[in-house]
Protein backbone atom coordinates (compact mmCIF):
# COMPACT_ATOMS: atom_id res chain seq x y z
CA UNK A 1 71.80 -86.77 45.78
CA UNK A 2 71.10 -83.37 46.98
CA UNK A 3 69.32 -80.56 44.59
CA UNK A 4 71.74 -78.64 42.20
CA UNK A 5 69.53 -75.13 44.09
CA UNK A 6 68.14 -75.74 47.61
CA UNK A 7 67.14 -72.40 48.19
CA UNK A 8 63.37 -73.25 46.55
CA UNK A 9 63.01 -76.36 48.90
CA UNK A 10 64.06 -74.26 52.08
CA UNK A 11 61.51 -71.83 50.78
CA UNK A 12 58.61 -73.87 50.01
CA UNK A 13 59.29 -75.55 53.45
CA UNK A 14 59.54 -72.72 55.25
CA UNK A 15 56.21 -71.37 54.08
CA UNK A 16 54.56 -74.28 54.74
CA UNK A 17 55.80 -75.57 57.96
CA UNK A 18 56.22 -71.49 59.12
CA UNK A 19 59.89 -72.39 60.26
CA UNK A 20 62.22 -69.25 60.18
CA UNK A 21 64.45 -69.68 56.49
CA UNK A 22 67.48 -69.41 59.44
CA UNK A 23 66.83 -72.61 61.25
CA UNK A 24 66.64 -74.54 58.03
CA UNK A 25 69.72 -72.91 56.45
CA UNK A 26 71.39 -73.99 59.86
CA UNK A 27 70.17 -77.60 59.52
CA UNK A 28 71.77 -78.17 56.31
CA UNK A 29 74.70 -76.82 57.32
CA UNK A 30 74.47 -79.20 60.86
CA UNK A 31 73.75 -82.14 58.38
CA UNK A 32 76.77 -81.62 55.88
CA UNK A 33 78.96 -80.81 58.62
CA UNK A 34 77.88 -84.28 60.69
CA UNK A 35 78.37 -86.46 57.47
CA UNK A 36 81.66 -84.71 56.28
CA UNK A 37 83.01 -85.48 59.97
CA UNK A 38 82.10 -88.98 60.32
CA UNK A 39 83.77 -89.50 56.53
CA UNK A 40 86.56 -87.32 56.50
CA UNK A 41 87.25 -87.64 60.44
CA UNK A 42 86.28 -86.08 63.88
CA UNK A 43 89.64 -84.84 63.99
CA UNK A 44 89.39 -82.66 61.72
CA UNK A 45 89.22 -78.87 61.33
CA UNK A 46 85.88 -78.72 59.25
CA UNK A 47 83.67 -75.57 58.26
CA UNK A 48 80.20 -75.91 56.44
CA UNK A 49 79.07 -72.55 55.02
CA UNK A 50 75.35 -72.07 53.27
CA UNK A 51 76.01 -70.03 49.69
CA UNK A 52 72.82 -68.36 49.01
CA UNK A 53 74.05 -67.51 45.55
CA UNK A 54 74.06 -71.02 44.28
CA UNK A 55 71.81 -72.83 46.80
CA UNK A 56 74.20 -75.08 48.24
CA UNK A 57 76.78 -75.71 51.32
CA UNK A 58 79.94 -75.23 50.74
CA UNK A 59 82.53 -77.68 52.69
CA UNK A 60 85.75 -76.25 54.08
CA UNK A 61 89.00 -77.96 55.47
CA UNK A 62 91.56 -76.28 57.44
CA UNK A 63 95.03 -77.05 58.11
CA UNK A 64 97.59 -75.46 60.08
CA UNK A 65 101.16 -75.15 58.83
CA UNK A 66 104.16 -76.38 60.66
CA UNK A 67 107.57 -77.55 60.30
CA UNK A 68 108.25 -80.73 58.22
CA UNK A 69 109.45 -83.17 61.62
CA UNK A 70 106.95 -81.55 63.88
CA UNK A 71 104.07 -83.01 62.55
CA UNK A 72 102.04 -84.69 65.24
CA UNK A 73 98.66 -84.78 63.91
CA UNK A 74 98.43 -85.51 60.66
CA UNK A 75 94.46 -84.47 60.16
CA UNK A 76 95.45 -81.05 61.44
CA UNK A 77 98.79 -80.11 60.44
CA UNK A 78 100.61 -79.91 57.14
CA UNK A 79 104.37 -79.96 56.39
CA UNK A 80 105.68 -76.56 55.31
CA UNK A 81 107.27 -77.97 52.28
CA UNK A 82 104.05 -79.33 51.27
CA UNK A 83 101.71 -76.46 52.05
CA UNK A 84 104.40 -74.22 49.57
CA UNK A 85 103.48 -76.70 46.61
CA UNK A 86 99.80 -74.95 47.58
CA UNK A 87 101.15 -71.53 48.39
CA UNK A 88 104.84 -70.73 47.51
CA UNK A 89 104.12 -67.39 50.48
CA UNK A 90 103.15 -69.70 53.11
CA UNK A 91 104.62 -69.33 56.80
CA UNK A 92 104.79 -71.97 59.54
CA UNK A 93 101.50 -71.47 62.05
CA UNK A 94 99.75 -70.11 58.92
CA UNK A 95 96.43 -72.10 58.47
CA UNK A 96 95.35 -72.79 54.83
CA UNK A 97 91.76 -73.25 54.01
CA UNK A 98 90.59 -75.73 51.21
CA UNK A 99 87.12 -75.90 49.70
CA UNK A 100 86.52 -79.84 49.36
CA UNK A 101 84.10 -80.24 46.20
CA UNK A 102 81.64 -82.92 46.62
CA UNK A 103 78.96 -82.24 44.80
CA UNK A 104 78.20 -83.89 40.88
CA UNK A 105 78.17 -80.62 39.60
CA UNK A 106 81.64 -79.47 41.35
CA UNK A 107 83.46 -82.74 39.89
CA UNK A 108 85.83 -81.27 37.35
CA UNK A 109 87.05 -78.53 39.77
CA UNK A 110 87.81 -81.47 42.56
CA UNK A 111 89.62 -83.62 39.60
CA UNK A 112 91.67 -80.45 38.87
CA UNK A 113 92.75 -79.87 42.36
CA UNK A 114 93.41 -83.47 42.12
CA UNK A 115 95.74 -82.71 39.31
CA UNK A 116 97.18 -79.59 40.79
CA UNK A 117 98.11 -80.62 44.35
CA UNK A 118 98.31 -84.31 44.32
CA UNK A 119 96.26 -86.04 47.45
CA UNK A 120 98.35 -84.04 49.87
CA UNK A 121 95.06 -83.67 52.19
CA UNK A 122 94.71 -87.72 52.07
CA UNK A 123 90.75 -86.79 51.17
CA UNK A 124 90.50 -87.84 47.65
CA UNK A 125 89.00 -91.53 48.48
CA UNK A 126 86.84 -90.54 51.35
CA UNK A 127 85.78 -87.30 49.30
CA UNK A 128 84.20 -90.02 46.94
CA UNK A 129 82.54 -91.56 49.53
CA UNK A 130 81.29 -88.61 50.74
CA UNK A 131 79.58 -87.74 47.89
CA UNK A 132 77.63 -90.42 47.83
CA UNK A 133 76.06 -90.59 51.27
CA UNK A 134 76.07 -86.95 52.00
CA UNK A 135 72.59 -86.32 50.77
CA UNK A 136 71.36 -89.18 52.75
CA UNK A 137 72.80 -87.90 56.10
CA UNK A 138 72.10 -84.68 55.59
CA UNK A 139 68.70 -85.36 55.05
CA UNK A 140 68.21 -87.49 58.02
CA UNK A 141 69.73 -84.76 60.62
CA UNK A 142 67.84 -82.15 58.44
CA UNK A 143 64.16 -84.01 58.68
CA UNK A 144 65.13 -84.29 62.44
CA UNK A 145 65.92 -80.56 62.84
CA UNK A 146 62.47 -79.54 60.93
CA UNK A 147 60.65 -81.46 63.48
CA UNK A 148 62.51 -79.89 65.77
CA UNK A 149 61.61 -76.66 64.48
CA UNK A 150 58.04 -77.58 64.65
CA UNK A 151 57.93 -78.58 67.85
CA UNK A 152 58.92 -75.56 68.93
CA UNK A 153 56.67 -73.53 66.75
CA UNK A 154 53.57 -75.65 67.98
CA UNK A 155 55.19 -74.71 71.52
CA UNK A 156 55.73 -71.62 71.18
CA UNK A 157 51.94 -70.74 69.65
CA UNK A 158 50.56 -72.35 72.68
CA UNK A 159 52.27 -71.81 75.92
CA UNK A 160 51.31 -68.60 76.49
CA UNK A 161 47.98 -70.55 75.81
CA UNK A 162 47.53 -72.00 79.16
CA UNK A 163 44.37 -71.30 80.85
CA UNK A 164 42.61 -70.54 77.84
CA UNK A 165 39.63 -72.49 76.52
CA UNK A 166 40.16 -74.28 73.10
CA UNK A 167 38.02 -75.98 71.07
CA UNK A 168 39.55 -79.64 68.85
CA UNK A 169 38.10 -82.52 67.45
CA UNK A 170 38.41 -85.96 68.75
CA UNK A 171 40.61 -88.42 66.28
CA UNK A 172 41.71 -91.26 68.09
CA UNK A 173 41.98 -92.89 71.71
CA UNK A 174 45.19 -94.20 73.68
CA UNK A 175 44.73 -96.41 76.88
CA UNK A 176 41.44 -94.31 78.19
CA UNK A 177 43.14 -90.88 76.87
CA UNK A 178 41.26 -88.88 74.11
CA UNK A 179 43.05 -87.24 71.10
CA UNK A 180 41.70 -83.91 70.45
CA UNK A 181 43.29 -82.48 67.05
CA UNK A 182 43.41 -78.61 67.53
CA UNK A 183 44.73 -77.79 63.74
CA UNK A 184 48.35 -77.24 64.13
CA UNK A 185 48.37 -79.38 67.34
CA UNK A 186 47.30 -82.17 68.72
CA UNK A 187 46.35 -82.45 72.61
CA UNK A 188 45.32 -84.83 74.88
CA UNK A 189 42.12 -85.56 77.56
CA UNK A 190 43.50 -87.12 80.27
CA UNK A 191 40.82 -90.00 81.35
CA UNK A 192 41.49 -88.01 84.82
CA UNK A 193 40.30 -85.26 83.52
CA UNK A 194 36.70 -86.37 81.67
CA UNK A 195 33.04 -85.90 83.27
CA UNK A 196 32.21 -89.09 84.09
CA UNK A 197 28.80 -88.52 82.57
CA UNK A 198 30.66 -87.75 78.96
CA UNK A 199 31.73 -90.88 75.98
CA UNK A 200 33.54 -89.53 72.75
CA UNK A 201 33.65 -90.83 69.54
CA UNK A 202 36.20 -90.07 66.35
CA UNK A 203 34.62 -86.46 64.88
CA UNK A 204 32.65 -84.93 67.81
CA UNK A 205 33.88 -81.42 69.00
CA UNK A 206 35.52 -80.91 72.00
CA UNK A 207 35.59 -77.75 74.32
CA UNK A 208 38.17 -78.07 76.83
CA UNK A 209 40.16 -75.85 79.28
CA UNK A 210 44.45 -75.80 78.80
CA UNK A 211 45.32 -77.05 82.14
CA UNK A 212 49.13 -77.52 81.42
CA UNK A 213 51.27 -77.59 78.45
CA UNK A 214 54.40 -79.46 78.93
CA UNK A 215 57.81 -80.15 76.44
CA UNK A 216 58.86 -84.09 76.37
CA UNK A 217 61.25 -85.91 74.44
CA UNK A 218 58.18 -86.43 71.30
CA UNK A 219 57.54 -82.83 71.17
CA UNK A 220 55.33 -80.40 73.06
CA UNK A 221 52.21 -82.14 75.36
CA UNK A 222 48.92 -80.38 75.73
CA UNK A 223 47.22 -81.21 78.60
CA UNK A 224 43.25 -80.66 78.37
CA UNK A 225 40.58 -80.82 81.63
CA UNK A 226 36.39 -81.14 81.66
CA UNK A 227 36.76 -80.77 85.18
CA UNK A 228 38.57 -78.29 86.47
CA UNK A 229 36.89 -75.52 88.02
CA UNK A 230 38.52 -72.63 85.70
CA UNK A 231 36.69 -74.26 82.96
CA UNK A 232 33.43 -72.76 83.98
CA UNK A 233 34.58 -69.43 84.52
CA UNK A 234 36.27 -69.74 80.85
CA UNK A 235 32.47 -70.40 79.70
CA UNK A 236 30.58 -68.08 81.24
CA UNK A 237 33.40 -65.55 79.86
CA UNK A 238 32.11 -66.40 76.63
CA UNK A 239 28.55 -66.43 77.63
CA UNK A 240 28.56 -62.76 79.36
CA UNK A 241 29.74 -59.75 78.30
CA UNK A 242 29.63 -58.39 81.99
CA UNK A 243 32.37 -60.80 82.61
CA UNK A 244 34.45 -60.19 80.07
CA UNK A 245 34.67 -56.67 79.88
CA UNK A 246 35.72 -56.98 83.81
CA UNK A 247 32.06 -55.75 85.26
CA UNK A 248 31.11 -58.70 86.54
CA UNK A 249 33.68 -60.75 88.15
CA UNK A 250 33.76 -64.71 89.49
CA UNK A 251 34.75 -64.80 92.90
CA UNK A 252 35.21 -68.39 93.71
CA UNK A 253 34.45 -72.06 92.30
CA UNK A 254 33.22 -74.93 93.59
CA UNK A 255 32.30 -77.83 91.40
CA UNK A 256 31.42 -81.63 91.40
CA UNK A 257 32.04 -82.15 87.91
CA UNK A 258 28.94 -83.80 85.69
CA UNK A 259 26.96 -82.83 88.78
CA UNK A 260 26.55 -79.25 90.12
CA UNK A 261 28.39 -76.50 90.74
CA UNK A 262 28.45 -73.31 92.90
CA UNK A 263 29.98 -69.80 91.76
CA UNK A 264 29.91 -66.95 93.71
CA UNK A 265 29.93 -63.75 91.77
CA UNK A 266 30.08 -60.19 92.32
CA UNK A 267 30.01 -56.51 90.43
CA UNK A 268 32.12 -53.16 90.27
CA UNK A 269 28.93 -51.64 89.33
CA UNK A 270 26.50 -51.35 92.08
CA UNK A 271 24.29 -50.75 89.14
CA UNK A 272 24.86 -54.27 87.31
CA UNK A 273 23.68 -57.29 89.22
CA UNK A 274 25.98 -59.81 89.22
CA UNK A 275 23.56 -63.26 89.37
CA UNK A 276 21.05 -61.70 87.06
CA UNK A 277 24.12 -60.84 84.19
CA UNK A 278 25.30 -64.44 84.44
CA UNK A 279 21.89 -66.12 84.76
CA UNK A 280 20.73 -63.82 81.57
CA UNK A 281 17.15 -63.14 80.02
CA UNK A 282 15.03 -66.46 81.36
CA UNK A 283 18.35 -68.31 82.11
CA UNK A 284 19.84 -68.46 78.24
CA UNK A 285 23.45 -67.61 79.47
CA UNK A 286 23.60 -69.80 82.34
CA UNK A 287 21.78 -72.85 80.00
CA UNK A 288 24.45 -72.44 77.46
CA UNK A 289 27.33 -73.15 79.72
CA UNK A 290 24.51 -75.87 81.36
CA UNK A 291 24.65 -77.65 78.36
CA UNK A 292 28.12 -76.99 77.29
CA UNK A 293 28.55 -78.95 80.70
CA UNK A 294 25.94 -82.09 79.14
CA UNK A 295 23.34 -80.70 82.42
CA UNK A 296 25.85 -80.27 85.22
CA UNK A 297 23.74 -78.17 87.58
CA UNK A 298 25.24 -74.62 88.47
CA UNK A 299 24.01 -72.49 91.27
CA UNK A 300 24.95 -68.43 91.12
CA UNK A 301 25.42 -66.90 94.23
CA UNK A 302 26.14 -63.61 95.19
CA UNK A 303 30.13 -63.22 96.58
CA UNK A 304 30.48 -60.89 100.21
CA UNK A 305 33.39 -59.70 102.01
CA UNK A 306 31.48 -60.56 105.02
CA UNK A 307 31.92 -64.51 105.65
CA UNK A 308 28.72 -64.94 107.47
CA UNK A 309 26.65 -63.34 104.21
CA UNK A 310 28.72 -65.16 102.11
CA UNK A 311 28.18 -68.49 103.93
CA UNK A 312 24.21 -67.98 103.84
CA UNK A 313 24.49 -67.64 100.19
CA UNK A 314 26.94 -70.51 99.63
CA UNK A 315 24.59 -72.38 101.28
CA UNK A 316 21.23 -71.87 99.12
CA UNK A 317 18.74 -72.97 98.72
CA UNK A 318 18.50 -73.79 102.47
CA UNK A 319 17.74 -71.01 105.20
CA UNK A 320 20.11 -70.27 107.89
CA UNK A 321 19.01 -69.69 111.47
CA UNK A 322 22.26 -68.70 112.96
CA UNK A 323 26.01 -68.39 111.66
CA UNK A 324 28.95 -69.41 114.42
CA UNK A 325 31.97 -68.46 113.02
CA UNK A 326 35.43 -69.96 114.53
CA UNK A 327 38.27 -68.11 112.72
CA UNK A 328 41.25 -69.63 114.64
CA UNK A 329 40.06 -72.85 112.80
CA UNK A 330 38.46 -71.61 109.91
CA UNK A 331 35.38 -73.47 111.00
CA UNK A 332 31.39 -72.12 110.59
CA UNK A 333 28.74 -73.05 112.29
CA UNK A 334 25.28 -73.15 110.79
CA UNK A 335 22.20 -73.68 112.62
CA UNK A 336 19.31 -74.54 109.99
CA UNK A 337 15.29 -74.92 110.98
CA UNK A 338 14.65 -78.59 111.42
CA UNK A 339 12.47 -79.16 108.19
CA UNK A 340 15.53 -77.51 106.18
CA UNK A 341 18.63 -79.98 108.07
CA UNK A 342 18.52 -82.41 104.81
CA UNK A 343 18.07 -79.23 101.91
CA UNK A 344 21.53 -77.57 103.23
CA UNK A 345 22.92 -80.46 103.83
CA UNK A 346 21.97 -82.17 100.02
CA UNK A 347 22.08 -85.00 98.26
CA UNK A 348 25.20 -87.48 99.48
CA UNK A 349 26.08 -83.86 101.56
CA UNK A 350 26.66 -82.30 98.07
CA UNK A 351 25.28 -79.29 98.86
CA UNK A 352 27.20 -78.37 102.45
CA UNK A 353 30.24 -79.90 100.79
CA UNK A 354 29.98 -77.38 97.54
CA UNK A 355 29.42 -74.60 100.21
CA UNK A 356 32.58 -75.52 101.89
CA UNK A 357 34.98 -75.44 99.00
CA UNK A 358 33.24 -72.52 97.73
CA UNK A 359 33.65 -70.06 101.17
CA UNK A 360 37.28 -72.15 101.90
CA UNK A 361 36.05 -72.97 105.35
CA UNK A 362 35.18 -75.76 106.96
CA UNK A 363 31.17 -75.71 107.76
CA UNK A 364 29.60 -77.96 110.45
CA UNK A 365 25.68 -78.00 109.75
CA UNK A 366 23.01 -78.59 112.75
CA UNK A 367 19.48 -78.35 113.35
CA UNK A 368 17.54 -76.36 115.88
CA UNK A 369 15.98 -79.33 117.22
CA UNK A 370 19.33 -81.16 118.03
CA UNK A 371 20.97 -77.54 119.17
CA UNK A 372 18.24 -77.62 121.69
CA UNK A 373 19.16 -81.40 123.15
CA UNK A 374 22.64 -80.46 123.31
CA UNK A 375 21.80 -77.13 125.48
CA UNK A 376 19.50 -79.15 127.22
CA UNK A 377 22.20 -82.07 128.20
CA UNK A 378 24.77 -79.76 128.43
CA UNK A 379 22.69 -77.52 131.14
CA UNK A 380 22.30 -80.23 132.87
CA UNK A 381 25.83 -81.06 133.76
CA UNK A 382 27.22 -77.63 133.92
CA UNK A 383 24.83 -76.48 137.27
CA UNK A 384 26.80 -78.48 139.54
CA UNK A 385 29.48 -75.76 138.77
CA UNK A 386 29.68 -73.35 141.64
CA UNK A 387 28.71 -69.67 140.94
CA UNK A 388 27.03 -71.02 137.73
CA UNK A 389 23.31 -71.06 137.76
CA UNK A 390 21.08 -70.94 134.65
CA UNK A 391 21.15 -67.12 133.72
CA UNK A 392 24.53 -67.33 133.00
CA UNK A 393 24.15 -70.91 131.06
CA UNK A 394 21.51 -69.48 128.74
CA UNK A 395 23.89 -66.41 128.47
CA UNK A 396 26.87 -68.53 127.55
CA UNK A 397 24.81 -70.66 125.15
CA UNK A 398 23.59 -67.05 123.27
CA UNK A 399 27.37 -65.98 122.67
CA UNK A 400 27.42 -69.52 120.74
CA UNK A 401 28.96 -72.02 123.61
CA UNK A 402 26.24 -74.29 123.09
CA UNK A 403 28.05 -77.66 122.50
CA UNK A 404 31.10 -79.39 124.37
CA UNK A 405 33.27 -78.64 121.02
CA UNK A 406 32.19 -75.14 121.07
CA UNK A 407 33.39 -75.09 124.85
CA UNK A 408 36.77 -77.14 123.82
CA UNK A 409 37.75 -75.12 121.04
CA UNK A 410 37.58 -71.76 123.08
CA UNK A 411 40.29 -70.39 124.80
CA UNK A 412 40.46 -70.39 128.49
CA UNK A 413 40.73 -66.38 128.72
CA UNK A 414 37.74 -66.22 126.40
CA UNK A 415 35.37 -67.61 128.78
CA UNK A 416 37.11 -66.30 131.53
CA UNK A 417 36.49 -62.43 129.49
CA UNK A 418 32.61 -63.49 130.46
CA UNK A 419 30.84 -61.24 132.72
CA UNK A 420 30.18 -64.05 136.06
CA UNK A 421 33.11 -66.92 135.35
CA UNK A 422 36.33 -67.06 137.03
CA UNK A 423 39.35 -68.73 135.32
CA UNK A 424 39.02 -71.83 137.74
CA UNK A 425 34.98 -72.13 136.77
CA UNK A 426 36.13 -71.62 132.62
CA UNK A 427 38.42 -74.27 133.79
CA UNK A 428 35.98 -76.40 135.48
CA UNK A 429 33.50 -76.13 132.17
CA UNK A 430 36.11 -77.21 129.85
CA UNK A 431 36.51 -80.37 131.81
CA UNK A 432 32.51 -80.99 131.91
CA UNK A 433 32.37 -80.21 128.19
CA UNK A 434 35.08 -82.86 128.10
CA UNK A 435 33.28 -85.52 129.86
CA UNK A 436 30.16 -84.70 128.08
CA UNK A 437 31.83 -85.20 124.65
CA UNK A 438 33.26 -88.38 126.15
CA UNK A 439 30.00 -89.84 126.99
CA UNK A 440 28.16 -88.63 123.84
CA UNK A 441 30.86 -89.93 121.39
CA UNK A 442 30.42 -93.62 123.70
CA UNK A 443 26.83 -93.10 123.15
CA UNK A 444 27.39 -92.93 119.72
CA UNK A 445 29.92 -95.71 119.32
CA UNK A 446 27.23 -98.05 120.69
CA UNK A 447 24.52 -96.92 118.94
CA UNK A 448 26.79 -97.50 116.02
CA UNK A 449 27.60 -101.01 117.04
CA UNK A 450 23.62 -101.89 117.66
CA UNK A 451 22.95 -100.62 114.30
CA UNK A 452 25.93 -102.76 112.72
CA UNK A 453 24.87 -106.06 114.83
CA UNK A 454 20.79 -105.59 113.77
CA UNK A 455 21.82 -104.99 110.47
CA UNK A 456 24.12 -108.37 110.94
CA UNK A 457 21.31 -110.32 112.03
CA UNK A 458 19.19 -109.11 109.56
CA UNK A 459 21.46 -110.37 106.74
CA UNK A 460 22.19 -113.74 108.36
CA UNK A 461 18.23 -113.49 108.62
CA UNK A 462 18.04 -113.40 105.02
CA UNK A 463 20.57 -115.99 104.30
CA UNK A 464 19.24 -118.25 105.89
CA UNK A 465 15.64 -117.90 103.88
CA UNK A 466 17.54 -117.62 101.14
CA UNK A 467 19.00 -121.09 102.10
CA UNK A 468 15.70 -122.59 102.95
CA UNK A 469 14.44 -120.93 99.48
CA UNK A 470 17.42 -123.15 98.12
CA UNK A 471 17.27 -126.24 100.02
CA UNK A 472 13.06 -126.58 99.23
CA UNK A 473 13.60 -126.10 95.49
CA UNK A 474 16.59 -128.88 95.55
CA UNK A 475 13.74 -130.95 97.24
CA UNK A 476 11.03 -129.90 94.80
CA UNK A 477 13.48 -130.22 91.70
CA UNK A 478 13.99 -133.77 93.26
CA UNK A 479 10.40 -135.12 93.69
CA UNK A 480 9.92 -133.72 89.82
CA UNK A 481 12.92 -135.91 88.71
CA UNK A 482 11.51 -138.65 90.57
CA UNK A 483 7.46 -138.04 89.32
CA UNK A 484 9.21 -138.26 85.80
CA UNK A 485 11.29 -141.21 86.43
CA UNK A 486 8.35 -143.09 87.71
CA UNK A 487 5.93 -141.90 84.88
CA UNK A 488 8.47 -143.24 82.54
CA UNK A 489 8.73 -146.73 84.72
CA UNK A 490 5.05 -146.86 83.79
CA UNK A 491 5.21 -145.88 80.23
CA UNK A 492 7.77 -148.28 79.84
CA UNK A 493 5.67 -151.23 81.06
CA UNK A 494 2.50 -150.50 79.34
CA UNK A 495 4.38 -150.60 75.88
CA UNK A 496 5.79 -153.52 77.01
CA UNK A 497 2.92 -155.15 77.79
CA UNK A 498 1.00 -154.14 74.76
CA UNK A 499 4.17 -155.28 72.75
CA UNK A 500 3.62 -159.01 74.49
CA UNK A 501 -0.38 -158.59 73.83
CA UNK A 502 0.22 -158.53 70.56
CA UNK A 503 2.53 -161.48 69.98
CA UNK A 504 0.13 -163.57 71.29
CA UNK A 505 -2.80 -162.55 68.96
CA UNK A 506 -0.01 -163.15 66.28
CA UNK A 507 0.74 -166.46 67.56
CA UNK A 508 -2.85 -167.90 67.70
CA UNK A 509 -3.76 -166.62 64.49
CA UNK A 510 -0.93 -168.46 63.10
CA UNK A 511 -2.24 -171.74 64.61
């Protein structure tokens, strides 16, 4: 049964769910209209109208008036004799509106129409019915359109929330996936998208970055990340003021996430620097987003226009001897000092690899010492060229041609633009650098395969000690089993001979 006054329920609910009064006046009208057309017909002309004034919908049926044999659908059209019982004024192709009362409190005005018109709308028994079940169906599409309505509030607060850093608390887990309730909403942490280095329980905080917000059939998806790269600019936002004011700006991002990460920063005022603002007074801003992170290690480097500064800084700690820079394939060069090869390179090539994503280029990383075998082999086999002796090698190798690639990936012209070299020598060089790289990569192919047949024999090596291990304590545990067997042979006998010892003392002394 519905209220006698709805208008305190539609307010109380729309104060506490913040829906707009308007989308819940239009959902009861939605639900009495939906029942009233599955009772009284789809056919029919129907009309459902909220009346502030007494806190209810009001039902309407409309008919249209024709003549008396032209009737063709009776849930439509009325006979004009009929509609002048209603109204003696009528005219045929007037349409004539009836309120149908079917509410408790509206019974004696529906028993008088009863009384006045007769059932000429054939409503009366399905008007019954109707009162009955209305409530119930309008209550059904109207808790359907409030969740609706919800779903679009909690939608409409946070999509203009992507990118944005929010903070939640875990309550629950689905298949890997962490719940993270964020007070009106509820979001989810991909597994995809936790630090491998990071467990949750129900109740601990979460600080996440809004990587996507997406509307689905159960209502609007958050979409949270740990890893993604804009989360640490998002923190150190928070951490310095620099940054957020627009002073200091972050460049670029490169991150391994639960590991280390690289940010390259820079400032609009020469007289701020940029590293020192985000590192902060003995490294308290940079520690806070540090532990934010549960220790993910973040270097701050200073951002250039110029890609061969920049790359030197990307590539910090290490020192940089020389910077090569291909820009037809976005490739760098670095040439290190030996003793710092494995410091720019890092840890599983971490540190090269950071560098990389950070500049956007592709960096190759070699050491003096092999820079100096490659001139060295590659000297070798480019004197036979005619018109090329070793001044112009050494001068070649200074403007960076120093390896077979370097001499592949240049363009004929190019060397041909070099002060001494025809096109047919450029064109004779290419093809040594070729052969060169051939033999070098065979060189290495076989070297590989040595290393992968030693390291073969090495493990058959070890099975096979392991096996003798094996077979020598089957033989051990055997000679045990047999020590014991034969230990309790002898047992065995000695009881049985005291056993027969003493039935013969028994024995005499009985005679």
């Amino acid at each position: 049964m519905l209220a006698a006054n709805l208008n305190p329920i539609i307010d109380q609910v729309s104060k506490e769910k913040s829906i707009d009064r308007s989308i819940l006046v239009e959902a009861l009208e939605q639900g009495i209209l939906s029942a009233a057309k599955k009772i009284f017909g789809h056919g029919r002309e129907l009309e459902a109208k909220y009346n502030v004034e007494i806190g209810q919908v009001e039902l309407m049926l409309y008919m249209v008036v024709v003549d008396d044999g032209a009737i063709e659908n009776t849930e439509r059209e009325l006979g004009w004799s009929t509609a002048q019982i209603i109204d003696p004024d009528v005219q045929i192709g007037d349409e004539l509106g009836f309120q149908i009362f079917y509410l408790d409190r509206d019974r004696l005005s529906a028993e008088e129409e009863d009384r006045k018109y007769g059932d000429i709308l054939n409503i009366k028994t399905a008007r019954q019915q109707f009162g009955r079940i209305a409530a119930t169906t309008a209550k059904q599409v109207i808790t359907q359109r409030v969740r609706d309505a919800e779903r679009d509030v909690v939608f409409n607060e946070y999509k203009d929330r992507k990118g944005e850093l929010v903070t939640g608390i875990t309550r629950r887990f689905e298949r890997g996936n962490v719940i993270v309730d964020l007070g009106r909403a509820e979001a989810v942490l991909p597994m995809r998208e936790q630090m491998f280095r990071e467990s949750y329980r129900a109740g601990d905080r979460v600080q996440a970055y809004v990587k996507d917000i997406r509307r689905d059939a159960r209502g609007p998806q958050i979409v949270l990340s740990r890893t993604d790269p804009r989360l640490i600019e998002k923190l150190f936002e928070l951490e310095v003021p620099e940054i957020y004011e627009g002073i200091v700006k972050i460049m670029a991002v490169a991150r391994e996430p639960g590991e280390r990460a690289k940010i390259a920063v820079a400032s609009k005022d020469s007289d701020v620097d940029p590293v020192g603002a985000c590192v902060g007074m003995k490294g308290s801003r940079v520690q806070a987003v540090v532990q934010e992170l549960k220790g993910e290690k973040i270097d701050i480097v200073p951002w250039s226009p110029d890609i061969a500064k920049f790359v030197c800084n990307a590539i910090q700690p290490a020192e940089v001897s020389r910077v090569l820079i291909d820009e037809d394939n976005q490739t760098i060069e670095l040439i290190v000092p030996d003793d710092q090869l494995s410091l720019a390179i890092g840890r599983r090539g971490q540190n090269v690899r950071l560098a990389s994503k950070l500049v956007g280029w592709k960096i190759d990383m070699q050491s003096e010492g092999k820079i100096e075998e490659m001139k060295k082999m590659l000297g070798e086999a480019l004197i036979v060229v005619p018109g090329l002796d070793e001044s112009l090698i050494s001068y070649m190798f200074k403007l960076g041609y120093h390896s077979p690639d370097n001499l592949l990936n240049a363009h004929g012209e190019d060397l041909a633009g070099i002060p001494g070299i025809s096109d047919e020598m450029a064109m004779q060089i290419q093809q040594i650098a070729f052969e060169v790289k051939k033999q070098r990569d065979e060189d290495a192919r076989n070297a590989r395969e040595q290393a992968a047949q030693a390291a073969a024999i090495a493990a058959a090596a070890v099975e096979a000690t392991e096996a003798v291990d094996a077979a020598a304590e089957e033989v051990a545990a055997e000679i045990a089993s047999a020590e014991f067997a034969s230990a309790e042979l002898a047992s065995a006998e000695l009881a049985a001979a005291d056993a027969s010892g003493d039935e013969i003392a028994t024995a005499g002394a009985s005679a």
